[in-house]
Protein backbone atom coordinates (compact mmCIF):
# COMPACT_ATOMS: atom_id res chain seq x y z
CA UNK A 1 -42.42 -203.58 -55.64
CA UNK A 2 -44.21 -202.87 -52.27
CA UNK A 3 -47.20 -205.13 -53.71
CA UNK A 4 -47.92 -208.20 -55.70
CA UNK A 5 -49.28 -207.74 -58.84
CA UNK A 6 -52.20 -209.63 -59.88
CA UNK A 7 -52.10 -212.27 -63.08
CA UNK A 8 -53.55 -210.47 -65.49
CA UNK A 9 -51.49 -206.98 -64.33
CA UNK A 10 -48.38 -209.31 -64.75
CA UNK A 11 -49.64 -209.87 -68.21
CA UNK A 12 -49.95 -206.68 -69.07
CA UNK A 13 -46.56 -205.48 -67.47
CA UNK A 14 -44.70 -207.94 -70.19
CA UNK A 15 -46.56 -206.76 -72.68
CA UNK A 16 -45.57 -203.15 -72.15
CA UNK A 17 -41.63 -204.35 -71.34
CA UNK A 18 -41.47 -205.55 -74.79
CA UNK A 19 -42.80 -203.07 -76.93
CA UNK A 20 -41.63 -199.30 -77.06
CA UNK A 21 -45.44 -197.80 -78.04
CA UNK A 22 -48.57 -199.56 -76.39
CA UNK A 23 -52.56 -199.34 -76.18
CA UNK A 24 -53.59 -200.28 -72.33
CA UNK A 25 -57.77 -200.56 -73.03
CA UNK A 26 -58.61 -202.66 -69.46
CA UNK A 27 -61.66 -201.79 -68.49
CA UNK A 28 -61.91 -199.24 -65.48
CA UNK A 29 -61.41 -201.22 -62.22
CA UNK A 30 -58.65 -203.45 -63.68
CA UNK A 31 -55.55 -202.00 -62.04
CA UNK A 32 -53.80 -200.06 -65.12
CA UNK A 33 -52.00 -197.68 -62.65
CA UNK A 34 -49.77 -200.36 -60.97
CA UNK A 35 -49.28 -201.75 -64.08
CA UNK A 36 -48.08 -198.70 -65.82
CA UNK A 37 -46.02 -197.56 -62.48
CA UNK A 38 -44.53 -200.75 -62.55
CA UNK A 39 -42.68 -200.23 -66.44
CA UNK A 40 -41.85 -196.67 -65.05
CA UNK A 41 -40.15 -197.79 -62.52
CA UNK A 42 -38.02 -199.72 -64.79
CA UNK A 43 -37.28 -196.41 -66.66
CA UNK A 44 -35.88 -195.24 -63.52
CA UNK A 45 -34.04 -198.05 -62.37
CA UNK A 46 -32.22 -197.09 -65.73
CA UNK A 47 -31.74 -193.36 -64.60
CA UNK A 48 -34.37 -192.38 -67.43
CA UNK A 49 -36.91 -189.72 -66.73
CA UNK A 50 -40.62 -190.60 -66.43
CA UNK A 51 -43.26 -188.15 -67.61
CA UNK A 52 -46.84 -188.78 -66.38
CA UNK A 53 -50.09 -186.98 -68.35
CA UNK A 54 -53.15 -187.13 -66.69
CA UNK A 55 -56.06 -185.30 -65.22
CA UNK A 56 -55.99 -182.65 -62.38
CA UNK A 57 -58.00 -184.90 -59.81
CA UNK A 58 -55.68 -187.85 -60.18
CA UNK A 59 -52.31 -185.97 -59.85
CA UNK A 60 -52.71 -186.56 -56.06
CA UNK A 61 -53.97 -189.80 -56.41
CA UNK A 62 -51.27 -190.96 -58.44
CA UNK A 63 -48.74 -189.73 -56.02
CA UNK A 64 -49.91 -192.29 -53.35
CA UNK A 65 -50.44 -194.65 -55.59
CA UNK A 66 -46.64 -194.31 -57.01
CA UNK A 67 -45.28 -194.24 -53.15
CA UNK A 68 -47.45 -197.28 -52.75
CA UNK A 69 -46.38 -199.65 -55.20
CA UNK A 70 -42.72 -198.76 -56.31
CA UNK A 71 -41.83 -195.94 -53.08
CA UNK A 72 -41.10 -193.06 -55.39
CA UNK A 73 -43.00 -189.85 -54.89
CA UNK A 74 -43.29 -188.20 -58.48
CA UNK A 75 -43.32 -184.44 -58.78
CA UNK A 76 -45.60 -181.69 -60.30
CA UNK A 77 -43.91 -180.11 -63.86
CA UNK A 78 -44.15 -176.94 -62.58
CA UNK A 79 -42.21 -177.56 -59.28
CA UNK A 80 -39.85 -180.13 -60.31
CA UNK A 81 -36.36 -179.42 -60.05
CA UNK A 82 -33.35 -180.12 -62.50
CA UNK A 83 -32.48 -183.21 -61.02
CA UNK A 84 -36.39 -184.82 -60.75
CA UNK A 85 -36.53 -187.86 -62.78
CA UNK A 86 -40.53 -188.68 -61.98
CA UNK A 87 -42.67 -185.83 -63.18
CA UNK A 88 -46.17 -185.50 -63.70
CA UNK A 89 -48.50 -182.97 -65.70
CA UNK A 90 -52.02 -182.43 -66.68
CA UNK A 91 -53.40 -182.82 -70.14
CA UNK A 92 -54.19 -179.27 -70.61
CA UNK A 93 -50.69 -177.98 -69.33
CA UNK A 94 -48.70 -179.94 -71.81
CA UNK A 95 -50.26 -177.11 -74.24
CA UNK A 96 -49.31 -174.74 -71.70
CA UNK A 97 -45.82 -175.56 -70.93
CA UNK A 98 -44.21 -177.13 -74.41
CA UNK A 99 -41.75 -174.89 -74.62
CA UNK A 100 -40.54 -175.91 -70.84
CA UNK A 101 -40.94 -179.61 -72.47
CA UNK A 102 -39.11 -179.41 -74.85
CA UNK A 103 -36.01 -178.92 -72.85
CA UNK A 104 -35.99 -182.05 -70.80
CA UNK A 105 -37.33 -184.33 -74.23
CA UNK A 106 -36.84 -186.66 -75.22
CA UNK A 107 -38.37 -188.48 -72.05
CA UNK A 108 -36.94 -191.94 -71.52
CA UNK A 109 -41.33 -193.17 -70.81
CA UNK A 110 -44.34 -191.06 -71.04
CA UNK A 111 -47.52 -192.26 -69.64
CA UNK A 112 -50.77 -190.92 -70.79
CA UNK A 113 -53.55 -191.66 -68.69
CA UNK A 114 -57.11 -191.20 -69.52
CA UNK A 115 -56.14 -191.72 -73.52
CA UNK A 116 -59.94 -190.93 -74.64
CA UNK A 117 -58.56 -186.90 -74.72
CA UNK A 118 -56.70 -187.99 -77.47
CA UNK A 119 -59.71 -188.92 -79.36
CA UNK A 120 -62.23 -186.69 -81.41
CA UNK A 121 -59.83 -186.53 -84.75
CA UNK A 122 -59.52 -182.78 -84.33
CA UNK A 123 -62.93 -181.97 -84.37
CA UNK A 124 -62.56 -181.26 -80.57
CA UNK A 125 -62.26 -177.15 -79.05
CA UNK A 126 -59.44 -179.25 -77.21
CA UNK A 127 -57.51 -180.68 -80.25
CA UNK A 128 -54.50 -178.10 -79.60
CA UNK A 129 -54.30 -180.25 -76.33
CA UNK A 130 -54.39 -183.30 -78.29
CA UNK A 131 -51.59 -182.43 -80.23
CA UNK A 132 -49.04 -180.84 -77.93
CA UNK A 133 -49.68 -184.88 -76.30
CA UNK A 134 -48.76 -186.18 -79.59
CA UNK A 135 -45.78 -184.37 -79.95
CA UNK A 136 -44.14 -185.35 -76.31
CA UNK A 137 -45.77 -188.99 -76.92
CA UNK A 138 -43.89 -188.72 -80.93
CA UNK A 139 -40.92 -187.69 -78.97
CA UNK A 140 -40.62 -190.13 -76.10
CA UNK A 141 -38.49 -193.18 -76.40
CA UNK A 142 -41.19 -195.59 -75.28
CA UNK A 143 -45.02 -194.53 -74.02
CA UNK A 144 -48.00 -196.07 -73.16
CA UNK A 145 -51.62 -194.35 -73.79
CA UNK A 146 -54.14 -195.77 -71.23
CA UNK A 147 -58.26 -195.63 -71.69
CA UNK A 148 -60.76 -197.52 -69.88
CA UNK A 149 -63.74 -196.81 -70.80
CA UNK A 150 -65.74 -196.47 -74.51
CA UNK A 151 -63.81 -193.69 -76.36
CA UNK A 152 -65.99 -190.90 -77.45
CA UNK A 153 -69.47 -190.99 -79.73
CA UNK A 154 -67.72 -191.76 -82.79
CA UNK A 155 -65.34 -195.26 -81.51
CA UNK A 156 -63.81 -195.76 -85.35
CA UNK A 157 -62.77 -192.43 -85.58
CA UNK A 158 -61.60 -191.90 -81.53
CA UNK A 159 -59.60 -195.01 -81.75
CA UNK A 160 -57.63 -193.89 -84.91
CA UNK A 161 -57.17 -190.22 -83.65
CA UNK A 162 -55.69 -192.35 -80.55
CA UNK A 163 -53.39 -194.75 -81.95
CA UNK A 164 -52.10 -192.00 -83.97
CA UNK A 165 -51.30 -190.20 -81.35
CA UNK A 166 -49.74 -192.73 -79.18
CA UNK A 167 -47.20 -192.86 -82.39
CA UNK A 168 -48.28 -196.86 -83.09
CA UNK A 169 -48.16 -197.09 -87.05
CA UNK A 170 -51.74 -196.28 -88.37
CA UNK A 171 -52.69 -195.18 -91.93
CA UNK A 172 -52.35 -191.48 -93.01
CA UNK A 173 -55.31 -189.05 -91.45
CA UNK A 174 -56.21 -188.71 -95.19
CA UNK A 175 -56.45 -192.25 -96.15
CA UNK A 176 -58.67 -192.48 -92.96
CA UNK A 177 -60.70 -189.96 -93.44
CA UNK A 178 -62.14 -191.26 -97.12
CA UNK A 179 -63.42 -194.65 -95.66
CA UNK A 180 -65.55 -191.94 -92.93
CA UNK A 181 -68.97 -190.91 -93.91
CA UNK A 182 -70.37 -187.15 -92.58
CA UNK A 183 -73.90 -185.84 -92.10
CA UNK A 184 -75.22 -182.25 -91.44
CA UNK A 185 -77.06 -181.72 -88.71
CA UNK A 186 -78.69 -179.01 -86.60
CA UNK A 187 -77.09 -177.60 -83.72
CA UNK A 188 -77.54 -174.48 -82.26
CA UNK A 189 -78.16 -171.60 -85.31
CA UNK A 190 -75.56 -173.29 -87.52
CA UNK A 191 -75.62 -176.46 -89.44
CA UNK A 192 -72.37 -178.96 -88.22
CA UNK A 193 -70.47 -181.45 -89.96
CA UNK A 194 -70.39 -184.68 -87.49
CA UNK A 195 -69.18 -187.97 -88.08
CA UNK A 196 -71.59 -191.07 -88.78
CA UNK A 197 -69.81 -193.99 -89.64
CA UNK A 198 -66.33 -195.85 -91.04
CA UNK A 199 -66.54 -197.84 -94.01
CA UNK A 200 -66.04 -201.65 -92.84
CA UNK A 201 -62.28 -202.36 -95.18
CA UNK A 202 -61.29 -198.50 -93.28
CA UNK A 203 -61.72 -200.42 -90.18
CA UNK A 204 -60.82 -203.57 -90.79
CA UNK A 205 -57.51 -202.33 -91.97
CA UNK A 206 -57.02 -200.14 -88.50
CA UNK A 207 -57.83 -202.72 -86.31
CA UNK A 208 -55.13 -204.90 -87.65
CA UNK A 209 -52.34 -202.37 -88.04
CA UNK A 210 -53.16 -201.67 -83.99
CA UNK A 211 -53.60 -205.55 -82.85
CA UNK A 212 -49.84 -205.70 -82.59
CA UNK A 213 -49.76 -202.92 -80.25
CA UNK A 214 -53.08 -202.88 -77.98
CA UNK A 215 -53.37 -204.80 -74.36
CA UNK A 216 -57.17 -205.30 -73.26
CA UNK A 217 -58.14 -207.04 -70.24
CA UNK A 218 -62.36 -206.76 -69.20
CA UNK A 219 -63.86 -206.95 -65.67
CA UNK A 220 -64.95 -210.36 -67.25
CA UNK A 221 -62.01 -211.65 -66.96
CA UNK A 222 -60.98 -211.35 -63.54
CA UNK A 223 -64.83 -211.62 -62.21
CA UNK A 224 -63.48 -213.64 -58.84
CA UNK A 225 -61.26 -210.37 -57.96
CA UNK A 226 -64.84 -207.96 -58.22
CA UNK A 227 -67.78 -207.70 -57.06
CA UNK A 228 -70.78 -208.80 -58.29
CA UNK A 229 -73.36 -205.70 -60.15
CA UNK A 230 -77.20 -206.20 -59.03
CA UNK A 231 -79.45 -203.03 -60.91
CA UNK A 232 -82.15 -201.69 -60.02
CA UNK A 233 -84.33 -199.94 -62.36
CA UNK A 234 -86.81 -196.92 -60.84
CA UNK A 235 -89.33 -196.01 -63.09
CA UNK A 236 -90.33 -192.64 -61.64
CA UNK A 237 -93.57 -191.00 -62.75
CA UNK A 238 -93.30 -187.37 -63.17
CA UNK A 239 -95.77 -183.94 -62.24
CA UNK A 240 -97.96 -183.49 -65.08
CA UNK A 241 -96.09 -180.20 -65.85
CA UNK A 242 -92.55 -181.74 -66.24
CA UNK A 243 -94.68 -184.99 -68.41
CA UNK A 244 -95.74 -182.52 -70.77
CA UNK A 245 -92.20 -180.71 -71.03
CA UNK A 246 -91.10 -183.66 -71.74
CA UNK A 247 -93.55 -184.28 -74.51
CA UNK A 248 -92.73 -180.54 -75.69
CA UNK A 249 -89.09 -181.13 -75.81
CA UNK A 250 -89.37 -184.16 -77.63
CA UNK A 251 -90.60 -182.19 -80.31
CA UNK A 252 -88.00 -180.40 -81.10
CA UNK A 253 -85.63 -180.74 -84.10
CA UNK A 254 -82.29 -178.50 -83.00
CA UNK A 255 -80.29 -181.25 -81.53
CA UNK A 256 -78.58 -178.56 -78.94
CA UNK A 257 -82.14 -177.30 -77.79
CA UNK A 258 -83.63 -180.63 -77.26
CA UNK A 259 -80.35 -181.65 -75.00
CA UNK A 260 -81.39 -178.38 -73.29
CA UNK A 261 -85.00 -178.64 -73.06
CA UNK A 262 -84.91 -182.54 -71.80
CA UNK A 263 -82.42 -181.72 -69.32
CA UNK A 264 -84.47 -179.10 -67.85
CA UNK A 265 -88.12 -181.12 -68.03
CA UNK A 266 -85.38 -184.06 -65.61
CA UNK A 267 -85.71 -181.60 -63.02
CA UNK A 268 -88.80 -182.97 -61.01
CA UNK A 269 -88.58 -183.61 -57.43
CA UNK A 270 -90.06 -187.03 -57.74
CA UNK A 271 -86.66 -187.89 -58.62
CA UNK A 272 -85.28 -186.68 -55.49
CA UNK A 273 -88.23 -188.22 -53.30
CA UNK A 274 -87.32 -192.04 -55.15
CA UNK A 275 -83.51 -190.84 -54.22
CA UNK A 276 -84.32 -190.52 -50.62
CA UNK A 277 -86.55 -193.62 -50.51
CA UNK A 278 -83.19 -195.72 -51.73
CA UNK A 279 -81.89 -194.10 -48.62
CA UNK A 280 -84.21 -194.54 -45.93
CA UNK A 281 -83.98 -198.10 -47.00
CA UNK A 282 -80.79 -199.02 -46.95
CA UNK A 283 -79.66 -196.51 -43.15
CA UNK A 284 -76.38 -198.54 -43.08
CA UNK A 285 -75.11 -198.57 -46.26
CA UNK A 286 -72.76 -196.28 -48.13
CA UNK A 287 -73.90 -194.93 -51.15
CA UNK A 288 -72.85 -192.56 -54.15
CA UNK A 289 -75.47 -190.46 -55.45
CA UNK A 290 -74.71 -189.04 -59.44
CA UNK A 291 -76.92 -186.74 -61.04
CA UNK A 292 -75.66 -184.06 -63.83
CA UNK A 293 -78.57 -181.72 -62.29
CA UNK A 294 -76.97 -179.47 -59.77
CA UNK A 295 -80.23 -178.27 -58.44
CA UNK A 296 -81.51 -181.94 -58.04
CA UNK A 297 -78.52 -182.51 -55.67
CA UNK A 298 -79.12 -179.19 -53.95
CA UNK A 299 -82.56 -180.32 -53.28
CA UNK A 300 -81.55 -183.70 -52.42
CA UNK A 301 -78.77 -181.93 -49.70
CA UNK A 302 -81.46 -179.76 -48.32
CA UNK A 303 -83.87 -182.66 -47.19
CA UNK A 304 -80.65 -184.82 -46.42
CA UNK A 305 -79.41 -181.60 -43.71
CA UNK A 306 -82.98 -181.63 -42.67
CA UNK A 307 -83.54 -185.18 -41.60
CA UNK A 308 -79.54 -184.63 -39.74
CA UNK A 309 -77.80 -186.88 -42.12
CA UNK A 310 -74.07 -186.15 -42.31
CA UNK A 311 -72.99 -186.29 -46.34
CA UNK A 312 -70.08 -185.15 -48.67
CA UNK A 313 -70.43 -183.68 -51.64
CA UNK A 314 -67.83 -183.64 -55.29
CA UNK A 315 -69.45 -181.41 -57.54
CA UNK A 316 -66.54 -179.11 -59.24
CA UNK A 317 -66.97 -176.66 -56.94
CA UNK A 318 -64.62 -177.69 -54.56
CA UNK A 319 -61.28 -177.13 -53.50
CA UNK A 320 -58.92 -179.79 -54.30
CA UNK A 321 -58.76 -180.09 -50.14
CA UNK A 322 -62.18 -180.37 -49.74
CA UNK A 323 -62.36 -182.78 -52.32
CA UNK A 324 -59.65 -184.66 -50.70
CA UNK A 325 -61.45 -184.29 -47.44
CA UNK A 326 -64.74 -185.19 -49.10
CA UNK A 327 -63.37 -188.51 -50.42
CA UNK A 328 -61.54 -189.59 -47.54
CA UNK A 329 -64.94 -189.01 -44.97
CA UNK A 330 -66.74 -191.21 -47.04
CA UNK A 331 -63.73 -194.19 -46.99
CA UNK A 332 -63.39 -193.67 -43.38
CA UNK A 333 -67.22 -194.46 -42.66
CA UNK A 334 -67.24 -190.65 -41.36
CA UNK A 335 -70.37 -190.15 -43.94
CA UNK A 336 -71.90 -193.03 -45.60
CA UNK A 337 -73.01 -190.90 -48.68
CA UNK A 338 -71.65 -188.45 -51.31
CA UNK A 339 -73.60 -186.62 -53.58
CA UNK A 340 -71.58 -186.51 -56.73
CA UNK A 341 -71.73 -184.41 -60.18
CA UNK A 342 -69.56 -185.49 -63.20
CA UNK A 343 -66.20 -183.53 -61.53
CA UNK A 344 -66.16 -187.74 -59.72
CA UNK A 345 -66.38 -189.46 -62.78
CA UNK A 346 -62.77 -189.86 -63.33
CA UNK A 347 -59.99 -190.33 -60.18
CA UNK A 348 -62.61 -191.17 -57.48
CA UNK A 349 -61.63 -194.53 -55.37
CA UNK A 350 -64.92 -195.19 -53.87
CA UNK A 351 -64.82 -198.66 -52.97
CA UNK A 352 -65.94 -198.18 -49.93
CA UNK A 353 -68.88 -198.05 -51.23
CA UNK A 354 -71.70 -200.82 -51.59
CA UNK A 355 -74.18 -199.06 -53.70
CA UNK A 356 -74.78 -196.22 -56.61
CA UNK A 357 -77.66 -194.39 -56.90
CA UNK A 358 -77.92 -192.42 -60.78
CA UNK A 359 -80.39 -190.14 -61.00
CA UNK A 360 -81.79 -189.32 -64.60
CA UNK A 361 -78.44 -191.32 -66.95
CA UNK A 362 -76.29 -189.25 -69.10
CA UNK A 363 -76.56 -190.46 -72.92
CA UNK A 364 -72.75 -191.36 -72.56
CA UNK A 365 -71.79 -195.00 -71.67
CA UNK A 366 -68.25 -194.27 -71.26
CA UNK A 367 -69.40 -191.54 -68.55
CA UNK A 368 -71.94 -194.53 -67.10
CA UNK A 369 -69.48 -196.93 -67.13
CA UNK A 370 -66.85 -194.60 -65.29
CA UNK A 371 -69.65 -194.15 -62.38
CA UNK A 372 -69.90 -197.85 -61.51
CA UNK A 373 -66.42 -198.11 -61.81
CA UNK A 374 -65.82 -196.28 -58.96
CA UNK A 375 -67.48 -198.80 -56.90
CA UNK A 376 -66.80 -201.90 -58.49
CA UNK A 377 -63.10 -201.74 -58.47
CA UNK A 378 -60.22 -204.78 -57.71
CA UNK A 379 -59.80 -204.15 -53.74
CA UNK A 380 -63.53 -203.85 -53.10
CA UNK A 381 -64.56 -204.42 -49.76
CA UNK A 382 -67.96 -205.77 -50.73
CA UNK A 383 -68.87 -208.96 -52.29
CA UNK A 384 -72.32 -207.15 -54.24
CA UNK A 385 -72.57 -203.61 -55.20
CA UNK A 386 -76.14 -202.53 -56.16
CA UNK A 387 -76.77 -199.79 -59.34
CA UNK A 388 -80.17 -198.01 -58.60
CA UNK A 389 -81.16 -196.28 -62.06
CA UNK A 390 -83.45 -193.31 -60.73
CA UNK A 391 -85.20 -192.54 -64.27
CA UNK A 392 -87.93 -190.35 -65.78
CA UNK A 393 -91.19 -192.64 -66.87
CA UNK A 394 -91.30 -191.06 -70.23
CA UNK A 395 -90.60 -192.02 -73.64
CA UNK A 396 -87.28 -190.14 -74.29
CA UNK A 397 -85.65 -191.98 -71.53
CA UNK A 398 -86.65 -195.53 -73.22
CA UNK A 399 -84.87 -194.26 -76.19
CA UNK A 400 -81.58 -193.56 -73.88
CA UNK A 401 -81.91 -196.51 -72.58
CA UNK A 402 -81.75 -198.36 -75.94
CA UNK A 403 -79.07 -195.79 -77.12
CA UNK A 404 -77.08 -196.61 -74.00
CA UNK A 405 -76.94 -200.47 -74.76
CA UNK A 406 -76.51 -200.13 -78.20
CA UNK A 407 -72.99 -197.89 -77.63
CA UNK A 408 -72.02 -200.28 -74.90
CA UNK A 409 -72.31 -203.58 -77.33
CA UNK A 410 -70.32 -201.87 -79.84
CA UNK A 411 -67.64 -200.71 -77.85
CA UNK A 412 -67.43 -204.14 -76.53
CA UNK A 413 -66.96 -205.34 -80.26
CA UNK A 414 -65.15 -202.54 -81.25
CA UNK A 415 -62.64 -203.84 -78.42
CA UNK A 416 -63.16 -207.31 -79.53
CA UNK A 417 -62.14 -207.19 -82.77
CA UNK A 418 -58.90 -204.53 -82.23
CA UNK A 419 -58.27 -207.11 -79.99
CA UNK A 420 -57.49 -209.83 -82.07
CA UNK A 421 -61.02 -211.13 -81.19
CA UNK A 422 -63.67 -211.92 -84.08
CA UNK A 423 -67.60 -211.06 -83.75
CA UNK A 424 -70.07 -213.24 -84.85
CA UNK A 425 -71.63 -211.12 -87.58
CA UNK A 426 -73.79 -211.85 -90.48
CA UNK A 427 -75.52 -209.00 -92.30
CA UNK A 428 -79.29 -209.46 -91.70
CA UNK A 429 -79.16 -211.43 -88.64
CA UNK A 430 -78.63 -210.44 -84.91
CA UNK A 431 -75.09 -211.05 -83.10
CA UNK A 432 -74.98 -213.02 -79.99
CA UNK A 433 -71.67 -213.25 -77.63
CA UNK A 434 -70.57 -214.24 -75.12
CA UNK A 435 -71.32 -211.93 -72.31
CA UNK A 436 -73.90 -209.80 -74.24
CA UNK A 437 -76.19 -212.89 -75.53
CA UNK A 438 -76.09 -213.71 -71.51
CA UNK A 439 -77.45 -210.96 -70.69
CA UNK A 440 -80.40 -210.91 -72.66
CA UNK A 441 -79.18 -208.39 -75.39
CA UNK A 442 -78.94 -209.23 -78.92
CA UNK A 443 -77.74 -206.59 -81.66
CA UNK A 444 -78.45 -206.75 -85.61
CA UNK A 445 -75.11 -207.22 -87.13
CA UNK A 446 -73.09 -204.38 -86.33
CA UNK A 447 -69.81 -205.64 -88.97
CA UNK A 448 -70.54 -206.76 -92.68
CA UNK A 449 -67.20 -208.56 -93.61
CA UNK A 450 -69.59 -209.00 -97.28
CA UNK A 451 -70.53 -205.73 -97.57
CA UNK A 452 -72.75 -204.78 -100.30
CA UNK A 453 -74.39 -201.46 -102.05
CA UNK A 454 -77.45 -202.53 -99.79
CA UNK A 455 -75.10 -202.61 -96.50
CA UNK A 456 -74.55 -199.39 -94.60
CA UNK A 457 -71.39 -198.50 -93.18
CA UNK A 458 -70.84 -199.39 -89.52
CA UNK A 459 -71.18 -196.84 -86.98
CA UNK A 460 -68.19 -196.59 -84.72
């Protein structure tokens, strides 16, 4: 090890020496990389080979990270040689290259990083990824599935399509699937068959058949390694043209074309004069600026080149050099901000970083939650990071805001309970917990242990 490890990653390195399938579910910012390269190394210590799934944008990441902490360089799949023992692939070319797989399996440890692919139980266009990852995890003599943040929309159902696939023993896909409950909805010209909730015994039952095998450690729990999270609401009021879109949108009853619609009434340039106020007041500071709206960040770059203020920009369109280039200007102090789309959501190190600036929120928490975590990470070099929430004064984005706490509380229970944790829950009442009745949120009871004809299923 080039590195010491930190408590809690010395916790979790045990835990994956001493069983052969494993859940990592640490929050984002909690070090699961060195903890995972760690029980690789041990793999090749033991003249195993080490496979390593994850996304595109981390592949070069992880290959500093890997020289870093146990001085082996792993190799891309498609350039390794017959004698590389460390090799690393994206999801979407397991699919892609199974055949070529299948003649180096079984691998002695597989490593799937960013698990939540897995999730979606096949309802997914990319479930023929999923699966070509379950076969090479099925196959592997010992693996570990890593996910950070909330799952997917659905948690009951993402969590079981998970497990399953990290090969820890769940029920049958069938027996799952009759505690689920469906509804029709609109989308588009055709009617679709989603998800809405898991019968409370369906879950009960999965959460203790994965205790054995899931690892969990929260941002709570190492709070004097991180920096502290001030936010900053900014209620932004909009034209009267994009107020009324807004009101016109809201009216609508397709689910895909009132997505559309409120996206497009979010394009006001109100939000990008608040933006540039944040700016102007903090000229010292380095900042990352999110925002799903490409031509909000176009019009934000224009007045940024204007006023002479160097910036980088990760918005998909890049090159992975320029990204690379990009994210390395703004850790070197070269720029101070970067004006980022959801292509940085996932394998951006920003912690050079002191505050984030999100204009108009996504209706995701796991996608919120992986934008502060690229500030607020374990090696910070600030003490406080700041969240400015640049948001439309309007009555749809109320409703995300309530949507977006109500997710986060009950993938924090969700966790809690797979966990080996119990909620306080009584049907009628309101849960409080420790670390969401401190922060001023309380839920009606999201699990009814006593569940009656009156009780509705629970919707994870």
């Amino acid at each position: 090890m080039s590195e010491a490890l930190l408590p809690h990653q010395e916790k979790e390195v045990a835990f994956l020496r001493e069983r052969n399938r494993v859940l990592l579910a640490s929050q984002m910012g909690c070090g699961k990389t060195p903890v995972m390269l760690t029980r690789a190394a041990d793999s090749l210590d033991a003249g195993g080979c080490v496979l390593w799934v994850t996304t595109k944008s981390l592949g070069k990441q992880l290959v500093a990270e890997a020289e870093r902490w146990i001085g082996v360089t792993p190799v891309a799949f498609d350039k390794a040689k017959a004698d590389d023992r460390f090799l690393w692939i994206t999801h979407e070319s397991v699919c892609k290259r199974a055949e070529a797989l299948a003649l180096r399996a079984p691998f002695d440890y597989v490593v799937v990083d960013e698990g939540s692919k897995l999730g979606g139980l096949g309802e997914k266009p990319s479930a023929t990824v999923a699966s070509a990852i379950r076969t090479v995890l099925h196959e592997a003599k010992a693996s570990v599935v890593a996910t950070g943040t909330p799952l997917n929309s659905c948690h009951g159902l993402d969590l079981w399509a998970v497990a399953e696939a990290a090969g820890i023993p769940v029920m049958p896909r069938n027996t799952f699937e009759a505690g689920v409950r469906w509804e029709t909805v609109q989308a588009g010209k055709w009617p679709k068959r989603v998800p809405a909730g898991v019968e409370w015994q369906t879950f009960q039952t999965l959460v203790h058949q994965i205790r054995p095998w899931l690892i969990r450690h929260t941002l709570a729990d190492l709070e004097a390694s991180l920096p502290d999270v001030q936010v900053q609401p900014h209620r932004v009021s909009l034209s009267k043209d994009a107020a009324q879109a807004y009101q016109k949108a809201d009216r609508i009853s397709d689910s895909l074309r009132w997505h559309q619609a409120t996206q497009a009434a979010s394009r006001d340039t109100a939000l990008v004069e608040e933006a540039l106020r944040i700016v102007e007041q903090h000229p010292t500071d380095s900042m990352l600026l999110f925002s799903d709206q490409f031509d909000l960040l176009d019009a934000l770059a224009d007045r940024l080149t204007l006023a002479g203020v160097p910036f980088g920009r990760i918005t998909g369109n890049e090159t992975a050099k320029q990204r690379a280039e990009a994210q390395s200007a703004f850790t070197d102090q070269q720029v101070r901000l970067l004006l980022v789309t959801g292509a940085g959501e996932y394998g951006l190190n920003a912690q050079a970083g002191s505050r984030l600036v999100t204009i108009a929120q996504t209706w995701s928490p796991a996608r919120e939650a992986q934008r502060l975590g690229r500030i607020r990470r374990v090696g910070s070099q600030h003490h406080t990071v700041t969240h400015h929430i640049v948001s439309p004064a309007v009555a749809v984005e109320d409703r995300k805001q309530r949507r977006l706490a109500k997710k986060e509380a009950l993938t924090d229970l969700l966790w809690v309970v797979a966990g080996g944790g119990e909620p306080a829950c009584v049907h009628g009442q309101r849960v409080h917990r420790a670390g969401v009745a401190d922060s001023g949120r309380a839920w009606q009871a999201l699990f009814c242990p006593n569940r009656t004809n009156n009780c509705e299923p629970i919707w994870l």
